[in-house]
PDB file of N, CA and C in Angstrom:
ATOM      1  N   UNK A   1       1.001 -22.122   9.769  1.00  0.00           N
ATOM      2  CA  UNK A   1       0.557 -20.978   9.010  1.00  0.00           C
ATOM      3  C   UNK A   1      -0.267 -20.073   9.921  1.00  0.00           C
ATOM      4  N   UNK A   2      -0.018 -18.733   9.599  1.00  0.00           N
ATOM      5  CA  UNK A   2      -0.926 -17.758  10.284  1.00  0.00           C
ATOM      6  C   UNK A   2      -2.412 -17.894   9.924  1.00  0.00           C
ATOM      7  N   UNK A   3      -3.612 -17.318  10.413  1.00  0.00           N
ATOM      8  CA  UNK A   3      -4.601 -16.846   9.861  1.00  0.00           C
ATOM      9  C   UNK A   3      -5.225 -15.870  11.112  1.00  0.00           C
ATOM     10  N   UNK A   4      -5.862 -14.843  10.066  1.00  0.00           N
ATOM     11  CA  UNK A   4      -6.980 -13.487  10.786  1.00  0.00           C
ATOM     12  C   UNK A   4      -8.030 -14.696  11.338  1.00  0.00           C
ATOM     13  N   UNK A   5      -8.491 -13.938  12.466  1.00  0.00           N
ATOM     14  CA  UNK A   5      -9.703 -14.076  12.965  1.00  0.00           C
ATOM     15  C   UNK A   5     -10.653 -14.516  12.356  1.00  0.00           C
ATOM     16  N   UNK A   6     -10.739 -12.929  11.863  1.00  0.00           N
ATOM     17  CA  UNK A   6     -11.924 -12.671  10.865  1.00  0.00           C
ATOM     18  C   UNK A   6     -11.865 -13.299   9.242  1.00  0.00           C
ATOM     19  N   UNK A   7     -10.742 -13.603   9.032  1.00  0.00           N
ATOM     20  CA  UNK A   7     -10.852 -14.664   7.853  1.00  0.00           C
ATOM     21  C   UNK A   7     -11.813 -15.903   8.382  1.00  0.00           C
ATOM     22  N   UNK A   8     -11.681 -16.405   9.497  1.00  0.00           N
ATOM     23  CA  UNK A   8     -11.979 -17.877   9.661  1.00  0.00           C
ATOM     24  C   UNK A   8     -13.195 -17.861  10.378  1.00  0.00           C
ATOM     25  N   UNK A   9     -14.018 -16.763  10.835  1.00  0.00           N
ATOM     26  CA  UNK A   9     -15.014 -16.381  11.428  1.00  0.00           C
ATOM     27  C   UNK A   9     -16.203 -16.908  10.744  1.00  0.00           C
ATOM     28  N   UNK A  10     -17.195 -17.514  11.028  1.00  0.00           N
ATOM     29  CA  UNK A  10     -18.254 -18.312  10.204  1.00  0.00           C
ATOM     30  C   UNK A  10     -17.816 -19.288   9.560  1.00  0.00           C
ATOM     31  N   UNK A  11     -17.091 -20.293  10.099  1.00  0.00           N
ATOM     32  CA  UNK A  11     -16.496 -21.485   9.093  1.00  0.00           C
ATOM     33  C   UNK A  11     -17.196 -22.397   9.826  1.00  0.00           C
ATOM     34  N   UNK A  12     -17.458 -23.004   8.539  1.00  0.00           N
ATOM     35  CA  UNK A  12     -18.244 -24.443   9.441  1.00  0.00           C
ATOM     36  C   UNK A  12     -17.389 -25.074   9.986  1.00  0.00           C
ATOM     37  N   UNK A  13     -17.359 -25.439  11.093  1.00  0.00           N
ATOM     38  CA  UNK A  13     -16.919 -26.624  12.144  1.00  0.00           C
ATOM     39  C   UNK A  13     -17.962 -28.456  11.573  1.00  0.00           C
ATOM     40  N   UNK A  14     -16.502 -28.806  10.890  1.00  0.00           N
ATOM     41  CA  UNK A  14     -17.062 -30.443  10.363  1.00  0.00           C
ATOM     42  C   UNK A  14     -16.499 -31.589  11.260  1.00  0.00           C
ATOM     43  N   UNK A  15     -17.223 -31.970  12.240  1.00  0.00           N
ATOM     44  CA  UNK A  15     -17.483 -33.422  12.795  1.00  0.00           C
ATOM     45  C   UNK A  15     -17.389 -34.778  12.211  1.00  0.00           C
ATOM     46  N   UNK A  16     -16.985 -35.802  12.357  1.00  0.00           N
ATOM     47  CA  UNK A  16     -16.910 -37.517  11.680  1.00  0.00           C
ATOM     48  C   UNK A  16     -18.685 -37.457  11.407  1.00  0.00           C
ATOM     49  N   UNK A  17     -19.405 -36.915  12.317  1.00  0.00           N
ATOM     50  CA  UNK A  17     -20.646 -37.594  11.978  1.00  0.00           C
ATOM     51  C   UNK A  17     -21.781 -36.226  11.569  1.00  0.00           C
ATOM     52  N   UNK A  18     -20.851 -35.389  10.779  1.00  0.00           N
ATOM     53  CA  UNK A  18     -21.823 -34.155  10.622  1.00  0.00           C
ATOM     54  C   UNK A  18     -21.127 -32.954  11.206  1.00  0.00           C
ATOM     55  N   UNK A  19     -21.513 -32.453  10.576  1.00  0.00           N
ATOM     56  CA  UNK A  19     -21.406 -30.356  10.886  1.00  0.00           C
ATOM     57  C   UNK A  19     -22.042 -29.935  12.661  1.00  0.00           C
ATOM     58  N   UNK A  20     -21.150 -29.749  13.451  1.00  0.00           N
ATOM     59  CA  UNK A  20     -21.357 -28.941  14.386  1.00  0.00           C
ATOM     60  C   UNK A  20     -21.873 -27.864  14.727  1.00  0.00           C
ATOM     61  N   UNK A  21     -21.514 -27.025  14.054  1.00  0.00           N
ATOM     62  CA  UNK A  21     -21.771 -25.616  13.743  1.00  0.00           C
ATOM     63  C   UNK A  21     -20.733 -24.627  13.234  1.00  0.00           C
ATOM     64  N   UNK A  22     -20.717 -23.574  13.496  1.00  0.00           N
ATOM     65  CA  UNK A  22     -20.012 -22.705  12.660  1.00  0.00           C
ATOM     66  C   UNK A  22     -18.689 -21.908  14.195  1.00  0.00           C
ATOM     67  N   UNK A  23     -18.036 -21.354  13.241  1.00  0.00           N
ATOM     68  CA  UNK A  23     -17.117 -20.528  14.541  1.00  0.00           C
ATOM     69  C   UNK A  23     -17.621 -19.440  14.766  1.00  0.00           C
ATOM     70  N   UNK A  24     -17.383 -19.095  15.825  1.00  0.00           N
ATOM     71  CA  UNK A  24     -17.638 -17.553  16.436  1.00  0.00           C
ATOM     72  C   UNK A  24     -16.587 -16.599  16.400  1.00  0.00           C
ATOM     73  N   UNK A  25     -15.638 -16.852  17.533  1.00  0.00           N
ATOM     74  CA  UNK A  25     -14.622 -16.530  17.854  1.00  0.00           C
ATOM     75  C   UNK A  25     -13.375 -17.132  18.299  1.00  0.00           C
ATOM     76  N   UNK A  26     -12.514 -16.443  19.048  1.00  0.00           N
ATOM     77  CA  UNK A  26     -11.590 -17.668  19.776  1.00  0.00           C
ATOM     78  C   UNK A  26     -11.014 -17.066  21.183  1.00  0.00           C
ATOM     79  N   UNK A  27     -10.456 -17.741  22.616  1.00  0.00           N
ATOM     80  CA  UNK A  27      -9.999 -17.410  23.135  1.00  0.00           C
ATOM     81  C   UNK A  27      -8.891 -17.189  23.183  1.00  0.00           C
ATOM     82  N   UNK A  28      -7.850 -16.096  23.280  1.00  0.00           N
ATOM     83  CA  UNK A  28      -6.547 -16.480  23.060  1.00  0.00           C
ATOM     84  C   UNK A  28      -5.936 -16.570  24.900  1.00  0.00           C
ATOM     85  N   UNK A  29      -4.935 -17.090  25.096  1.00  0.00           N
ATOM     86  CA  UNK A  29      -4.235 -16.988  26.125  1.00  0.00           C
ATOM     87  C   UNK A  29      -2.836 -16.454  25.751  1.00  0.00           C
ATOM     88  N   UNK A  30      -2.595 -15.535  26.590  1.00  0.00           N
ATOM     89  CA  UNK A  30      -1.821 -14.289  26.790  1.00  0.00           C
ATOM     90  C   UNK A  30      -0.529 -14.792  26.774  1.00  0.00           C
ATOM     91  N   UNK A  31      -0.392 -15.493  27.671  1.00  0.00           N
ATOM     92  CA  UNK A  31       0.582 -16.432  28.636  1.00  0.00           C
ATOM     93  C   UNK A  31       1.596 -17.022  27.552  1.00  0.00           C
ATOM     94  N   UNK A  32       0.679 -17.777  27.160  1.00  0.00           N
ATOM     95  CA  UNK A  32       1.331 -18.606  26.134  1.00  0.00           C
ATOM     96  C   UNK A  32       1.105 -18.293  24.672  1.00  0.00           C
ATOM     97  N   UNK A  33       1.232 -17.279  24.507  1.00  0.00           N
ATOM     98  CA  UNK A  33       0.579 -16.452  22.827  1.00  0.00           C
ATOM     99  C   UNK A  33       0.019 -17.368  22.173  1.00  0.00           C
ATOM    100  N   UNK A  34      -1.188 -18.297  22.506  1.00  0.00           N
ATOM    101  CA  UNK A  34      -2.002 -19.349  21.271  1.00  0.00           C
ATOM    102  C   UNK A  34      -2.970 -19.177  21.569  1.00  0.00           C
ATOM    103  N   UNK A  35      -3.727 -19.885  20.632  1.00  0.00           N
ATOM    104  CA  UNK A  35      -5.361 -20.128  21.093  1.00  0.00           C
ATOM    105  C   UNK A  35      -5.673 -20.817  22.099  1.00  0.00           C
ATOM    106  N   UNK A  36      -6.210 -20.531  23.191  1.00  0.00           N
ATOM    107  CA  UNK A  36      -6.730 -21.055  24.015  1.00  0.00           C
ATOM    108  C   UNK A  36      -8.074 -22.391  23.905  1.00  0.00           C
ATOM    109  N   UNK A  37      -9.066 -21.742  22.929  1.00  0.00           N
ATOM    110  CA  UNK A  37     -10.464 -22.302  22.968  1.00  0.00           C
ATOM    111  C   UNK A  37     -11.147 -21.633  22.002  1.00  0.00           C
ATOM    112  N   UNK A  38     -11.549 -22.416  20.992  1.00  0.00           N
ATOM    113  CA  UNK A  38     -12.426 -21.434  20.077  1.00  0.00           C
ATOM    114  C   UNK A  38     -14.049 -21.861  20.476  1.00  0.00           C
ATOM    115  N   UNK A  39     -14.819 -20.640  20.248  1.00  0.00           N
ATOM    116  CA  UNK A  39     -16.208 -20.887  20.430  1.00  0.00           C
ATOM    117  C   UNK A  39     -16.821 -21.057  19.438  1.00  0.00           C
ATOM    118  N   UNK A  40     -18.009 -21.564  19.013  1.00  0.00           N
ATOM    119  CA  UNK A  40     -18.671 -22.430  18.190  1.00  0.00           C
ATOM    120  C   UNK A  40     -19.804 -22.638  17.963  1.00  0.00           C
ATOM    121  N   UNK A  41     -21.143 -21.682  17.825  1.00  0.00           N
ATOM    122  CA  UNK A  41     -22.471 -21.485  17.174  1.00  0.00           C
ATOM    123  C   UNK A  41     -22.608 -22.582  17.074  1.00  0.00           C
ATOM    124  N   UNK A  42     -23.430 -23.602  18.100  1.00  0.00           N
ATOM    125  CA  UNK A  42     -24.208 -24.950  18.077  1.00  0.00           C
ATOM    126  C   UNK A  42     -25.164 -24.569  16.534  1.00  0.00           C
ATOM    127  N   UNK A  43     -25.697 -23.373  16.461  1.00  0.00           N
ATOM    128  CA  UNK A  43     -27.021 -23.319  15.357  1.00  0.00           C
ATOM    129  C   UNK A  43     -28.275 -24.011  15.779  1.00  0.00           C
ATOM    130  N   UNK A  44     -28.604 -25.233  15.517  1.00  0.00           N
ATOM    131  CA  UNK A  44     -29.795 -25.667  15.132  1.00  0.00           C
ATOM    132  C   UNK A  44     -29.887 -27.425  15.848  1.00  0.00           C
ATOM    133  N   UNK A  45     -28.160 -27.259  16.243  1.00  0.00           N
ATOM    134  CA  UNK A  45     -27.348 -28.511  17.176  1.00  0.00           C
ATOM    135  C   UNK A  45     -28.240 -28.500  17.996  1.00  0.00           C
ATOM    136  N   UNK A  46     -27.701 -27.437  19.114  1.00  0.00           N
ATOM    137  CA  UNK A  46     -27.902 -27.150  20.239  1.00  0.00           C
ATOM    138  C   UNK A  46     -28.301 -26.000  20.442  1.00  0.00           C
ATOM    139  N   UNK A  47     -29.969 -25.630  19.945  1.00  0.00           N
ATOM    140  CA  UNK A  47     -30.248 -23.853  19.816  1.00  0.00           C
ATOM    141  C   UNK A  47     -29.845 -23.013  20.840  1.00  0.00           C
ATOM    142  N   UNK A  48     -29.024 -22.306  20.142  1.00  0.00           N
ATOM    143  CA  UNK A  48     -28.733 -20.952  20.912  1.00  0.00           C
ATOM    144  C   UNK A  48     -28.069 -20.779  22.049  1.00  0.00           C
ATOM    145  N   UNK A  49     -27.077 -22.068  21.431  1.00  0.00           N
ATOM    146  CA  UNK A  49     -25.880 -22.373  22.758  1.00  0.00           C
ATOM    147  C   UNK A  49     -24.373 -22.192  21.684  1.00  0.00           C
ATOM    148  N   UNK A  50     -23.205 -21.739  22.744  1.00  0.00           N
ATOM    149  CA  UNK A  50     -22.222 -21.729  22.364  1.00  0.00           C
ATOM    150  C   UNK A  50     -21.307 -22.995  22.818  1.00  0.00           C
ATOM    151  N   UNK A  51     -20.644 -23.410  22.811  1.00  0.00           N
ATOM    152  CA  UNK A  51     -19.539 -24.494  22.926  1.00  0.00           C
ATOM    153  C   UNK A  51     -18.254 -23.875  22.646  1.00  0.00           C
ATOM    154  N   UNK A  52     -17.128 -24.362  23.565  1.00  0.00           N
ATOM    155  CA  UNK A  52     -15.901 -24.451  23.689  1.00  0.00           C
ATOM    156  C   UNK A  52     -15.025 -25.700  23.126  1.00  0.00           C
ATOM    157  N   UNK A  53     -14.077 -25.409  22.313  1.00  0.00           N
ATOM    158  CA  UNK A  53     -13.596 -26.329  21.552  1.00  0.00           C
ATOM    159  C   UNK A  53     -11.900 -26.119  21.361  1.00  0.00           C
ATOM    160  N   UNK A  54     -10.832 -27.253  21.951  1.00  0.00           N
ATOM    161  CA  UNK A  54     -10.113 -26.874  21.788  1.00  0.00           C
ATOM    162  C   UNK A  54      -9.362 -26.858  20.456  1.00  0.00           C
ATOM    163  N   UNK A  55      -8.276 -25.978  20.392  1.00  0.00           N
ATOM    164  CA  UNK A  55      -7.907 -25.949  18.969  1.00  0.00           C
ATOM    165  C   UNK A  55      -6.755 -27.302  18.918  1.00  0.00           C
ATOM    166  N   UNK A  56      -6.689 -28.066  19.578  1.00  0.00           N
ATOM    167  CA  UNK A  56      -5.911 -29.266  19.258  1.00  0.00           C
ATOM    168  C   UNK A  56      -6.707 -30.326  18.217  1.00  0.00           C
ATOM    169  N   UNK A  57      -8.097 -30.302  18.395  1.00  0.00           N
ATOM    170  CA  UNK A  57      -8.553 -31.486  17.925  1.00  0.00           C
ATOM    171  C   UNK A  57      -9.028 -30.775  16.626  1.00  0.00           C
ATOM    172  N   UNK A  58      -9.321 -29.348  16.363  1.00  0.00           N
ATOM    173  CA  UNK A  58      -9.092 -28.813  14.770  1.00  0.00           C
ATOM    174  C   UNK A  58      -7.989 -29.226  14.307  1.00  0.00           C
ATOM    175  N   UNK A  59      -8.026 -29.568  12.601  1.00  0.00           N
ATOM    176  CA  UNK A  59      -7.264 -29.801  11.819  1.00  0.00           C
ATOM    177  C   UNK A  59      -6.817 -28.142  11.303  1.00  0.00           C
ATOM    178  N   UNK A  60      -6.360 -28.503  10.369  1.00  0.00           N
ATOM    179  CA  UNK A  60      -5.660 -27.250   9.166  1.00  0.00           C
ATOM    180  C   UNK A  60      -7.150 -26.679   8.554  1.00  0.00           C
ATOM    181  N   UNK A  61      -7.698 -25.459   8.425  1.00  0.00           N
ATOM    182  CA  UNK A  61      -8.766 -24.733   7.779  1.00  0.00           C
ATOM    183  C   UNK A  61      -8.348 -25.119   6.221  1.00  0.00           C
ATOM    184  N   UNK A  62      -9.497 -25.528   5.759  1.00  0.00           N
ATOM    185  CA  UNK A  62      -9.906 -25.650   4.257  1.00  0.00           C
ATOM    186  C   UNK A  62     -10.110 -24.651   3.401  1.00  0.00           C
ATOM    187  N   UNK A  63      -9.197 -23.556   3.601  1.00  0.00           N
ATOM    188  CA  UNK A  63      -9.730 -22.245   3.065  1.00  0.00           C
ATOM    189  C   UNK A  63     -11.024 -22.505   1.810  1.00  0.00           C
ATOM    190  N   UNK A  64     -10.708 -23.207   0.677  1.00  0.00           N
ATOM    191  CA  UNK A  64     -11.389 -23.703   0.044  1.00  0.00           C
ATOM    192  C   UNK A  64     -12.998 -23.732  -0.098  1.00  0.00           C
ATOM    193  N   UNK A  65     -13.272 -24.587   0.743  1.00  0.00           N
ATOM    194  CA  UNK A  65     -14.961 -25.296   1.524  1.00  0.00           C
ATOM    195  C   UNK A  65     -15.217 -24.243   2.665  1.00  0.00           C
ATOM    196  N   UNK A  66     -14.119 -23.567   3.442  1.00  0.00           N
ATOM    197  CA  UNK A  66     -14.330 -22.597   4.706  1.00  0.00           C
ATOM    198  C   UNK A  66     -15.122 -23.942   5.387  1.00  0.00           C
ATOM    199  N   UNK A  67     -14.235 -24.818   5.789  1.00  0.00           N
ATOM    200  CA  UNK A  67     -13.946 -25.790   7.047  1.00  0.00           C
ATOM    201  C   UNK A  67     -12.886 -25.559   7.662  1.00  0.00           C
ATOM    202  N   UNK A  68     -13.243 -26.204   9.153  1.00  0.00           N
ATOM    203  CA  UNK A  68     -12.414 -26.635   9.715  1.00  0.00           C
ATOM    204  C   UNK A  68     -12.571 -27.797  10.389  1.00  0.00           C
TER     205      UNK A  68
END
């Protein structure tokens, strides 16, 4: 399934052992028209750090809850 950016922009990022943080953005790569790496608002994790996350180990967005 497709999705906007900006639909999925501020979704919490949910971990086995807790909430990560939220999304930012994403990298796309050109090359291969996919997501490269989405980035990821540590929050309160890791103050005022971003993280790189690949989109393999995301599941399907929860439109629902606005997880991923």
């Amino acid at each position: 399934m497709l999705y906007r950016v900006s639909d999925l922009q501020g979704y919490t990022i949910h971990a086995m052992n807790g909430d990560l943080g939220t999304l930012r953005t994403l990298y796309f790569d050109e090359e291969e028209w996919g997501v490269a790496s989405f980035v990821i608002d540590t929050g309160t994790w890791i103050t005022g750090k971003h993280i790189l996350v690949s989109p393999e180990v995301l599941g399907q967005p929860d439109m629902d809850r606005k997880l991923l």
